[in-house]
C-alpha atoms as a PDB file:
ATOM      1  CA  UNK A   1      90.242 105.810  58.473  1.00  0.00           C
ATOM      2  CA  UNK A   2      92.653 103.538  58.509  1.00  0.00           C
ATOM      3  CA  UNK A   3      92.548 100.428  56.551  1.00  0.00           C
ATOM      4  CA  UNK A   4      91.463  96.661  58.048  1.00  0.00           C
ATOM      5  CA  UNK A   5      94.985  94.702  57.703  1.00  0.00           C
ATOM      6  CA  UNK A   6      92.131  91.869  56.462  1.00  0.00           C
ATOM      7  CA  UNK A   7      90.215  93.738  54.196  1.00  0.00           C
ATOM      8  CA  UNK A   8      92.011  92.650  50.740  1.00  0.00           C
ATOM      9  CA  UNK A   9      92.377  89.410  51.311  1.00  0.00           C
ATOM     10  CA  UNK A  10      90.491  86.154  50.928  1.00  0.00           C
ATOM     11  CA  UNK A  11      88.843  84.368  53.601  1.00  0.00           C
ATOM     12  CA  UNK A  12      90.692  80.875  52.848  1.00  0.00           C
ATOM     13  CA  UNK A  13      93.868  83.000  52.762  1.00  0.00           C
ATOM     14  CA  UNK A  14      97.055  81.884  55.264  1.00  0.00           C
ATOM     15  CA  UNK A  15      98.383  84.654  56.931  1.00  0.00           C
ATOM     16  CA  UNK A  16     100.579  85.014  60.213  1.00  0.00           C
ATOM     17  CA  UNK A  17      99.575  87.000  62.383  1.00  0.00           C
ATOM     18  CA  UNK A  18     100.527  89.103  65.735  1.00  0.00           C
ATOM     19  CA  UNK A  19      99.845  89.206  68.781  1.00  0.00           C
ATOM     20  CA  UNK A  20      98.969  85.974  69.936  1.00  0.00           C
ATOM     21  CA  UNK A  21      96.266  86.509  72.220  1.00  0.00           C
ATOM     22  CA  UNK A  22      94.218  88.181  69.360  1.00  0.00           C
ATOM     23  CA  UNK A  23      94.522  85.481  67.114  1.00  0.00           C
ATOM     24  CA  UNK A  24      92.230  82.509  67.117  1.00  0.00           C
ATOM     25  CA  UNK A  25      91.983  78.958  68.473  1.00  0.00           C
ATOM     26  CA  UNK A  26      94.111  77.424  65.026  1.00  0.00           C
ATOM     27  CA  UNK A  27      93.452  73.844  63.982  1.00  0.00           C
ATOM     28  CA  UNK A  28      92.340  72.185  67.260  1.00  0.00           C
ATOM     29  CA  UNK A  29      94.037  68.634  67.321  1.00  0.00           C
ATOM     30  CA  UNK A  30      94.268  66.920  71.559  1.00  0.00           C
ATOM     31  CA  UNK A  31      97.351  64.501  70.031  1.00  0.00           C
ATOM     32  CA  UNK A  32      99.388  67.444  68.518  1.00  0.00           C
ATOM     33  CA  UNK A  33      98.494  69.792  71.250  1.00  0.00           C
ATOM     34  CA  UNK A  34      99.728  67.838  73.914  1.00  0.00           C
ATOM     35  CA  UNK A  35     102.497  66.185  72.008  1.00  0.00           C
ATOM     36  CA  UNK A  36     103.527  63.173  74.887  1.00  0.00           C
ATOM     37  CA  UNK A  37     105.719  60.517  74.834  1.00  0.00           C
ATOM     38  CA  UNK A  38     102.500  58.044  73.639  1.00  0.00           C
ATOM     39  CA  UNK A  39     105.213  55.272  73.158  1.00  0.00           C
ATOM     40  CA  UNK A  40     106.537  55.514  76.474  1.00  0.00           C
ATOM     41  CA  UNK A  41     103.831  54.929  78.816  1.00  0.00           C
ATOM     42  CA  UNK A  42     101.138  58.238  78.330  1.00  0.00           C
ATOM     43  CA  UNK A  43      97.410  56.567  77.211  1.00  0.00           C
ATOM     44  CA  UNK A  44      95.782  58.988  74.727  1.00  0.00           C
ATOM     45  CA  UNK A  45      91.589  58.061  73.748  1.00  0.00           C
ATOM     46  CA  UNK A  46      89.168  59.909  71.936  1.00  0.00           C
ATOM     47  CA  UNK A  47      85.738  59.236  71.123  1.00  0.00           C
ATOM     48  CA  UNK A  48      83.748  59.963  68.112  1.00  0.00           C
ATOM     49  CA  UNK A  49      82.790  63.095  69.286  1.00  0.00           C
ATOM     50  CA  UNK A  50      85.917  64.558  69.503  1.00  0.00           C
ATOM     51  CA  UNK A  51      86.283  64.300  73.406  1.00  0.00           C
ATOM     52  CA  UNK A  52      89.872  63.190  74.126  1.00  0.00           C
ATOM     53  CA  UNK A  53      91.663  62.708  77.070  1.00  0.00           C
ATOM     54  CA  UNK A  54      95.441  61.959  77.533  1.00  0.00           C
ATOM     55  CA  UNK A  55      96.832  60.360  81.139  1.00  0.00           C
ATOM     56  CA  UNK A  56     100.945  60.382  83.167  1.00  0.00           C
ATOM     57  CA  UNK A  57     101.899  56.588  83.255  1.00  0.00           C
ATOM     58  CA  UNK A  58     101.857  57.204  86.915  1.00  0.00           C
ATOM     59  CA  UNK A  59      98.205  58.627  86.954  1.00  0.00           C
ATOM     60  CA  UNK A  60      98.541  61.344  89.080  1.00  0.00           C
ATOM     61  CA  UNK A  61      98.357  64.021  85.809  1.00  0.00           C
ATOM     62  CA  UNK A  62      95.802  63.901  83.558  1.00  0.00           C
ATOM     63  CA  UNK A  63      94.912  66.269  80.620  1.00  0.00           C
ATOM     64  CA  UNK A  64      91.206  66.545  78.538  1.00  0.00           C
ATOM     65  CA  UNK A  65      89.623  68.273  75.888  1.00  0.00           C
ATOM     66  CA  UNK A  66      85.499  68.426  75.929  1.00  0.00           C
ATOM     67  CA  UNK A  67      84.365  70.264  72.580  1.00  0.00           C
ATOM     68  CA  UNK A  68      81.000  71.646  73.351  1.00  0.00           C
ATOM     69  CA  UNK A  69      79.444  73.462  71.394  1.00  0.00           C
ATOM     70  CA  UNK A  70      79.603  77.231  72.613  1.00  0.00           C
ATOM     71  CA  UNK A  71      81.479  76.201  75.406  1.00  0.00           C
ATOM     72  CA  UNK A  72      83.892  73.445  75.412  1.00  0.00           C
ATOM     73  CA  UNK A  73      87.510  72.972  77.575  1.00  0.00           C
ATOM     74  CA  UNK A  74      90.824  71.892  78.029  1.00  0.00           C
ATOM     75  CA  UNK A  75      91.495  70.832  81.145  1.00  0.00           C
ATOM     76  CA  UNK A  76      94.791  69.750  83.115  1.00  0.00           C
ATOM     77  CA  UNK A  77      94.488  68.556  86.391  1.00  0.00           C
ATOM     78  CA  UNK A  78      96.998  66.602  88.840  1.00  0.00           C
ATOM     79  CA  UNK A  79      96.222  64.259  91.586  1.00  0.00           C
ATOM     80  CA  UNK A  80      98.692  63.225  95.067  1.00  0.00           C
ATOM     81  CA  UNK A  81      97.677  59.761  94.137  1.00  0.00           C
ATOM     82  CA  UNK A  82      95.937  58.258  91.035  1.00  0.00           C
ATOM     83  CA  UNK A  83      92.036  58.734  91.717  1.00  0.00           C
ATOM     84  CA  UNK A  84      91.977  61.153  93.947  1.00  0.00           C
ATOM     85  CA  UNK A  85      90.825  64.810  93.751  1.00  0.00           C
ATOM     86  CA  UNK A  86      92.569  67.552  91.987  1.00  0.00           C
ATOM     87  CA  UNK A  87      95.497  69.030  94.237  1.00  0.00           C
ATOM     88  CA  UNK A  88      95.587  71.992  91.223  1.00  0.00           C
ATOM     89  CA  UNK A  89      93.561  72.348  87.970  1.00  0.00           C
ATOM     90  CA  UNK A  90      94.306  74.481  84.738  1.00  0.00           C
ATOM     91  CA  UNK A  91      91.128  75.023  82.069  1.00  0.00           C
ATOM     92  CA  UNK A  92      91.402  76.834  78.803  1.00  0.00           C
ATOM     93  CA  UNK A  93      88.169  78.135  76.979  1.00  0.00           C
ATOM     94  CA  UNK A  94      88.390  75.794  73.884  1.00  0.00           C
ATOM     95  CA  UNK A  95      88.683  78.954  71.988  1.00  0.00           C
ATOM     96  CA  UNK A  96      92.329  79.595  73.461  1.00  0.00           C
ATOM     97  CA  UNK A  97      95.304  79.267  70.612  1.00  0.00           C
ATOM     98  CA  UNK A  98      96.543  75.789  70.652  1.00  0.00           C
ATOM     99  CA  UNK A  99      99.768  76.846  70.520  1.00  0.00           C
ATOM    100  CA  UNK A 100      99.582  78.646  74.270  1.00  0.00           C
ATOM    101  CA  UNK A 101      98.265  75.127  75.387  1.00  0.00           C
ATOM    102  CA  UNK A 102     101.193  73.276  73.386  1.00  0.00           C
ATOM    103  CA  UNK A 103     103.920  75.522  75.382  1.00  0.00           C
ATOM    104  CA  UNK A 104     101.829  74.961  78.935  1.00  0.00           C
ATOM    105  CA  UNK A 105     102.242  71.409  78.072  1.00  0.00           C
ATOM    106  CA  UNK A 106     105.773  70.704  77.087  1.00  0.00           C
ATOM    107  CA  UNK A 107     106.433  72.620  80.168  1.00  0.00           C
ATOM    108  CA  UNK A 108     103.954  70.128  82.128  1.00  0.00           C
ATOM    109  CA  UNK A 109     105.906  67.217  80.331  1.00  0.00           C
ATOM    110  CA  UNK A 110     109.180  68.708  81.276  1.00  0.00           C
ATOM    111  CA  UNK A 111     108.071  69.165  84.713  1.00  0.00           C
ATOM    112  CA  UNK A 112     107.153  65.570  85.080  1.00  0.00           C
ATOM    113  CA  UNK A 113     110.662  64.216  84.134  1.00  0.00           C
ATOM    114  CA  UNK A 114     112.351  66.297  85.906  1.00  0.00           C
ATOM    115  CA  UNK A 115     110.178  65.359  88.896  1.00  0.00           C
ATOM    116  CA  UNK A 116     110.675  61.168  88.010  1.00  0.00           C
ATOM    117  CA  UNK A 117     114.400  61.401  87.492  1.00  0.00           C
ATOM    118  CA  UNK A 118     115.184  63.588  90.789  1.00  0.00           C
ATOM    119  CA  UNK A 119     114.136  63.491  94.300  1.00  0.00           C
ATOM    120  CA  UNK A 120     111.909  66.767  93.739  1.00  0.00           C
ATOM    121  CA  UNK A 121     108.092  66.799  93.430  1.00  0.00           C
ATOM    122  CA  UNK A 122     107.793  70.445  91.408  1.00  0.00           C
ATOM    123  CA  UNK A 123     104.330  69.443  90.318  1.00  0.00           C
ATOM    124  CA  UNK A 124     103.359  69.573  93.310  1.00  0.00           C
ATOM    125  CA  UNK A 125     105.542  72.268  95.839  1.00  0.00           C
ATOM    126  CA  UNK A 126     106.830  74.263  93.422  1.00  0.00           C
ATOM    127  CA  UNK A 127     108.954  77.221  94.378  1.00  0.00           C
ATOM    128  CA  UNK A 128     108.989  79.507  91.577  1.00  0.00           C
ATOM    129  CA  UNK A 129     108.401  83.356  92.550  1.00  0.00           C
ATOM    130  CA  UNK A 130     105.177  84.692  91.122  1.00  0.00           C
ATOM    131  CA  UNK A 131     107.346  87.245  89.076  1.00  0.00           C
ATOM    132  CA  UNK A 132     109.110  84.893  86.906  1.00  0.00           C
ATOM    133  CA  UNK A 133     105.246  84.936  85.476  1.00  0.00           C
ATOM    134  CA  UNK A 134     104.757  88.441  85.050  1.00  0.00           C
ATOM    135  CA  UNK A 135     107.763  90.381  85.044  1.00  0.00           C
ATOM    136  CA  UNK A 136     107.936  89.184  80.996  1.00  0.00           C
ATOM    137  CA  UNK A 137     104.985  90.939  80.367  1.00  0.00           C
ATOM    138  CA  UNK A 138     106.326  94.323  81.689  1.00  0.00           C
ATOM    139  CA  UNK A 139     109.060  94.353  78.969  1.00  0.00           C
ATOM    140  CA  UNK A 140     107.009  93.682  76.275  1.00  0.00           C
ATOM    141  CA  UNK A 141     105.179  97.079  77.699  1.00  0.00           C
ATOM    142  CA  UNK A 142     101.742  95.822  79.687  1.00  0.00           C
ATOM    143  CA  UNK A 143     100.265  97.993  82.113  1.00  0.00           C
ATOM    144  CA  UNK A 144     100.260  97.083  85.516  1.00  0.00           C
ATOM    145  CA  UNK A 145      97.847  97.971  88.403  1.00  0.00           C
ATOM    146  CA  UNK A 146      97.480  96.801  92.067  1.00  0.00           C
ATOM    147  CA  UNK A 147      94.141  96.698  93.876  1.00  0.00           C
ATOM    148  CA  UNK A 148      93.723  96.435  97.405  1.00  0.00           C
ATOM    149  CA  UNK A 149      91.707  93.380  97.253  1.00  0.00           C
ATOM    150  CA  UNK A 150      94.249  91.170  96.716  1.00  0.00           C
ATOM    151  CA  UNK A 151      95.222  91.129  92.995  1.00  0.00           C
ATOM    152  CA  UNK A 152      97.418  92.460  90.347  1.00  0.00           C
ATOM    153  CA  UNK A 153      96.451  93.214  87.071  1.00  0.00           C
ATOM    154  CA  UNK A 154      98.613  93.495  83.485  1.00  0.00           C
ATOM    155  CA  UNK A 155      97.033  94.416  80.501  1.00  0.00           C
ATOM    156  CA  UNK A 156      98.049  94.566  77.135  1.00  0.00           C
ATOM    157  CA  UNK A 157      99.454  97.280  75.495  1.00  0.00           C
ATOM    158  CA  UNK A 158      96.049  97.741  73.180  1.00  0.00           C
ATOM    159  CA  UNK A 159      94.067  96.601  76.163  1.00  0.00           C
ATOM    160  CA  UNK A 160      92.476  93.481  74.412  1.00  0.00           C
ATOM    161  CA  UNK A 161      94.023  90.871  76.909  1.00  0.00           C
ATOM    162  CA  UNK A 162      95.720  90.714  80.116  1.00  0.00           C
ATOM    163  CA  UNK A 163      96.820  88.132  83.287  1.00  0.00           C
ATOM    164  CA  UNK A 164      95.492  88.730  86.413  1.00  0.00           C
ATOM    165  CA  UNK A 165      97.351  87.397  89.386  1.00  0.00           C
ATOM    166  CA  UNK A 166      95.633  87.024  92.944  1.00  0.00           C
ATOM    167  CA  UNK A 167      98.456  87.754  95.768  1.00  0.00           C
ATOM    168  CA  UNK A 168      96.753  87.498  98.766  1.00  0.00           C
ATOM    169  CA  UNK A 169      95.054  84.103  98.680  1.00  0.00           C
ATOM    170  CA  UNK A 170      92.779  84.573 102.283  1.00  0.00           C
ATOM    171  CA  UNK A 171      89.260  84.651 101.981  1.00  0.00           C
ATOM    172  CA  UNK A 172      89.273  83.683  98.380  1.00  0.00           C
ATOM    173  CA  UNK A 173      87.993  80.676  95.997  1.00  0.00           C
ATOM    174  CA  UNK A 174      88.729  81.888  92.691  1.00  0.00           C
ATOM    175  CA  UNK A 175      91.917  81.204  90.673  1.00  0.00           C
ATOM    176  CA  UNK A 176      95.332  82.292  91.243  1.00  0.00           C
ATOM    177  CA  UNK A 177      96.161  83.305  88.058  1.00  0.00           C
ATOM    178  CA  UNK A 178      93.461  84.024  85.231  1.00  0.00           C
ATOM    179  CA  UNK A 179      94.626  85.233  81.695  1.00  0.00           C
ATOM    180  CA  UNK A 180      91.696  86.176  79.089  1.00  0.00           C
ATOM    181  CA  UNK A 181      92.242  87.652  75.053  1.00  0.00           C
ATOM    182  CA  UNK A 182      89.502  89.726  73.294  1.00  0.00           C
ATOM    183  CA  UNK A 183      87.287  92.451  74.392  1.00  0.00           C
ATOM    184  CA  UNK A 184      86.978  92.475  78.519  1.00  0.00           C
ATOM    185  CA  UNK A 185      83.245  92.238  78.698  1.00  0.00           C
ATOM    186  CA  UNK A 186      83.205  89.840  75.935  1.00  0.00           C
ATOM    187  CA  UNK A 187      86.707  87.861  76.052  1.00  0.00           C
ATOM    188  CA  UNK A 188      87.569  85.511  72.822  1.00  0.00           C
ATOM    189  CA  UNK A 189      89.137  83.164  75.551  1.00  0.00           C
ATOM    190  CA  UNK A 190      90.083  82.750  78.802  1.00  0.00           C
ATOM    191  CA  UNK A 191      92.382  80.560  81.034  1.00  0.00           C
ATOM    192  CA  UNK A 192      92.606  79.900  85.021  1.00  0.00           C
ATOM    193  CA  UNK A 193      94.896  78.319  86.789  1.00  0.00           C
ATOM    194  CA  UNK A 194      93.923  77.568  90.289  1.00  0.00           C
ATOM    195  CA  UNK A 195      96.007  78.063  93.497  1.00  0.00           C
ATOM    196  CA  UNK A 196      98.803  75.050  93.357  1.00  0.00           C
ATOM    197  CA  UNK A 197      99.360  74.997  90.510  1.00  0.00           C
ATOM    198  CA  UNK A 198     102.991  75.360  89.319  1.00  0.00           C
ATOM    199  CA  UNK A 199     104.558  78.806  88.673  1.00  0.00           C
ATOM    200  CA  UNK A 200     106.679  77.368  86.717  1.00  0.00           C
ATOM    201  CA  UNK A 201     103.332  76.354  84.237  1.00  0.00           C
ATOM    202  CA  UNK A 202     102.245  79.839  84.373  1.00  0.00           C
ATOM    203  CA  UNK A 203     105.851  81.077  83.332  1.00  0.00           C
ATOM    204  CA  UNK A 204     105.640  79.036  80.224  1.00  0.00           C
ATOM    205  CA  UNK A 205     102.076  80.014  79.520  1.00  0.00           C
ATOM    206  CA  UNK A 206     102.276  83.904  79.666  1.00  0.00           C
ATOM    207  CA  UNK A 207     106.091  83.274  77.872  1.00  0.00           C
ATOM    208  CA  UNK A 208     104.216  81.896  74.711  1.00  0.00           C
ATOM    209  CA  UNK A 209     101.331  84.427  74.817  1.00  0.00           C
ATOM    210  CA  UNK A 210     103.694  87.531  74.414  1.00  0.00           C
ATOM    211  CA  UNK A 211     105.864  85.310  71.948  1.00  0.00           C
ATOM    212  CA  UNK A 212     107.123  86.998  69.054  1.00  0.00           C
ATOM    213  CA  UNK A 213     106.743  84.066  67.061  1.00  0.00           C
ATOM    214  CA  UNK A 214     103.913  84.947  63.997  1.00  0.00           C
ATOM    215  CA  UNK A 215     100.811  82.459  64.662  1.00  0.00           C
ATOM    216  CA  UNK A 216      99.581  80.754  61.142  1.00  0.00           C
ATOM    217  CA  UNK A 217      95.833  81.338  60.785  1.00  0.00           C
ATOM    218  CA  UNK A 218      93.266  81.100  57.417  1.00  0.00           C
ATOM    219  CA  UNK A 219      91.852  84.814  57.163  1.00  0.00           C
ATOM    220  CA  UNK A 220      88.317  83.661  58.414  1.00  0.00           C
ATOM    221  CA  UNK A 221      89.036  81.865  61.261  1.00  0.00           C
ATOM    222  CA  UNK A 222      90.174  85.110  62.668  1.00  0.00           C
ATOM    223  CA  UNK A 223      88.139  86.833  65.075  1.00  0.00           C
ATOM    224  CA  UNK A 224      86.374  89.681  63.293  1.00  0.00           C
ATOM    225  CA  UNK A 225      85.802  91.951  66.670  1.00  0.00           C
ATOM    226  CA  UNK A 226      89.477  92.454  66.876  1.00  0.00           C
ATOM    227  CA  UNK A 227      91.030  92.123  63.622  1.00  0.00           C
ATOM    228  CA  UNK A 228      91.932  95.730  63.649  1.00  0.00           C
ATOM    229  CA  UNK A 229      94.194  95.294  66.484  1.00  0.00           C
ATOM    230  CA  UNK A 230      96.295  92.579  64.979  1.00  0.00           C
ATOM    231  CA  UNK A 231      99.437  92.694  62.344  1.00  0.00           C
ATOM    232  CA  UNK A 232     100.010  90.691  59.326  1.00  0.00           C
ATOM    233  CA  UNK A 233     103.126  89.353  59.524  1.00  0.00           C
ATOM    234  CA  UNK A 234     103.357  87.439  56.307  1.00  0.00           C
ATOM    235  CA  UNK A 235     100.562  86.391  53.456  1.00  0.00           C
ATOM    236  CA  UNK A 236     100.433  82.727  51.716  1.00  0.00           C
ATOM    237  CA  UNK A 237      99.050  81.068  49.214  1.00  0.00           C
ATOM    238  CA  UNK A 238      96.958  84.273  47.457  1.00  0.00           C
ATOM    239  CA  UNK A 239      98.316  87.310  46.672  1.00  0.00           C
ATOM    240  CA  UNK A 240      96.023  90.301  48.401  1.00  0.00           C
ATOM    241  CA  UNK A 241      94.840  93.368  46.679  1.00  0.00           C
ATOM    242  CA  UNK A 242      96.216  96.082  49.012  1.00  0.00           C
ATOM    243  CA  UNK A 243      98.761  96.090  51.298  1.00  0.00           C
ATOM    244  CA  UNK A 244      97.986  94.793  55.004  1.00  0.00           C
ATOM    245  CA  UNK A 245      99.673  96.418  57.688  1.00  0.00           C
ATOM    246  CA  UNK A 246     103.412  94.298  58.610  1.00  0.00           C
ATOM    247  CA  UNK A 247     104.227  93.619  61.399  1.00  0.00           C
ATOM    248  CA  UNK A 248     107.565  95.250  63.198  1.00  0.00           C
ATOM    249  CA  UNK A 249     110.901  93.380  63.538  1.00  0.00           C
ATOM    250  CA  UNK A 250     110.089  91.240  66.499  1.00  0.00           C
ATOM    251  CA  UNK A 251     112.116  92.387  69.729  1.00  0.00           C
ATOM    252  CA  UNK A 252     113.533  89.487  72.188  1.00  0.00           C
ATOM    253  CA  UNK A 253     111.567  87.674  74.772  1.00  0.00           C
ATOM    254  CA  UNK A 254     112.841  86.249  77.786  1.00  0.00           C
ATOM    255  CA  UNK A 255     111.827  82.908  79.247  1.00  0.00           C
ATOM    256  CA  UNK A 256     112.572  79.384  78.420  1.00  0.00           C
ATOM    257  CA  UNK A 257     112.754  78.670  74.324  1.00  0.00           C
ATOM    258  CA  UNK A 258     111.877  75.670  72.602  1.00  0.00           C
END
């Protein structure tokens, strides 16, 4: 049998670790996740139980994170006009790697000033193609299958994540895109992003989950389902007493870099 790439080392151990969507929330902080221009007209609040909530100066995008216990959400929503309801909405499990919702939000901010210093409105009628989303993931080797209802599916190369993209949008009320990590009956996270919303959002999002780049994580706030599936790209801080599996010489990734 071969052995667990976590099973010689300590729990409060710093490791990096590969892939992405196998890896674990990370330290959950709304201000760094969302990392806006506070000083330049974005309002950040959060109350004492963690709840936090970050708005555009214009109002029409707003961004929130509820942490429930068992359950809780980040949520990004934008509006046609401050106060109104939701033209698209994005929500993340809160269990979902902070650094997938970092990238889906740079992109968001980048969106946004593109959007105020042009005559466009890509929040909002964006023209991206669908496979500027998923044609990524092919490289990096998913699988893909096509039903006849109306969506595409990609999984991942050990089959413990995948994006599922709906097509055909008649006759349906469920998301347009909807990503998950973990076991399929019993995911670790999940994501949706619902019809309107921005390909370009989606792009960024599925760029950062097939990332090369090692995510830092403490050895027990790994998820223990799963940990078999994952590389060690590096060990910190305590020396282990076997050798953990390495991960291989990362390969390139196309899409945007930051």
């Amino acid at each position: 049998m071969t052995n667990h790439p976590f099973e010689n080392l300590d729990p409060t151990q710093t490791v990096q670790v590969l892939p992405r969507h196998l890896a674990g929330p990370g330290t959950i902080d709304p201000r760094t996740a969302w990392a806006f221009p506070y000083d330049e007209g974005w309002q950040f609040a959060q109350t004492d139980d963690g709840t936090a909530a970050a708005f555009s100066p214009c109002l029409r995008l707003q961004t929130t994170y509820e942490p429930k216990p068992g359950k809780g959400a980040w949520t990004i929503s934008a509006h046609r006009a401050p106060f109104t309801a939701p033209t698209w909405r994005i929500t993340f499990d809160a269990t979902t790697p902070v650094e997938l919702l970092h990238d889906v939000h740079a992109e968001l901010l980048d969106l946004y000033l593109e959007d105020r210093h042009s005559d466009q409105d890509r929040l909002l009628q964006d023209e991206t193609a669908p496979h500027e989303a998923y044609a990524p993931l092919l490289t990096r080797g998913w699988s893909h299958e096509v039903k006849t209802d109306g969506t595409q599916t990609f999984l991942t190369p050990e089959g413990l994540g995948g994006v599922r993209h709906r097509y055909d949008f008649s006759g349906s009320s469920g998301p347009a895109w909807r990503s998950w990590g973990g076991l399929p009956s019993e995911p670790h996270w999940r994501a949706d992003f619902s019809f309107g919303t921005p390909t370009t959002l989606v792009a960024a999002f599925t760029a950062s989950l097939i990332s090369t780049g090692p995510l830092h994580r403490t050895v027990q706030d790994v998820p223990v389902r799963t940990r078999r599936a994952l590389y060690v790209a590096t060990t910190t801080a305590k020396q282990p007493h076997g050798n953990p599996l390495v991960a291989p010489p990362p390969a390139p990734v196309s899409g945007r870099t930051r």
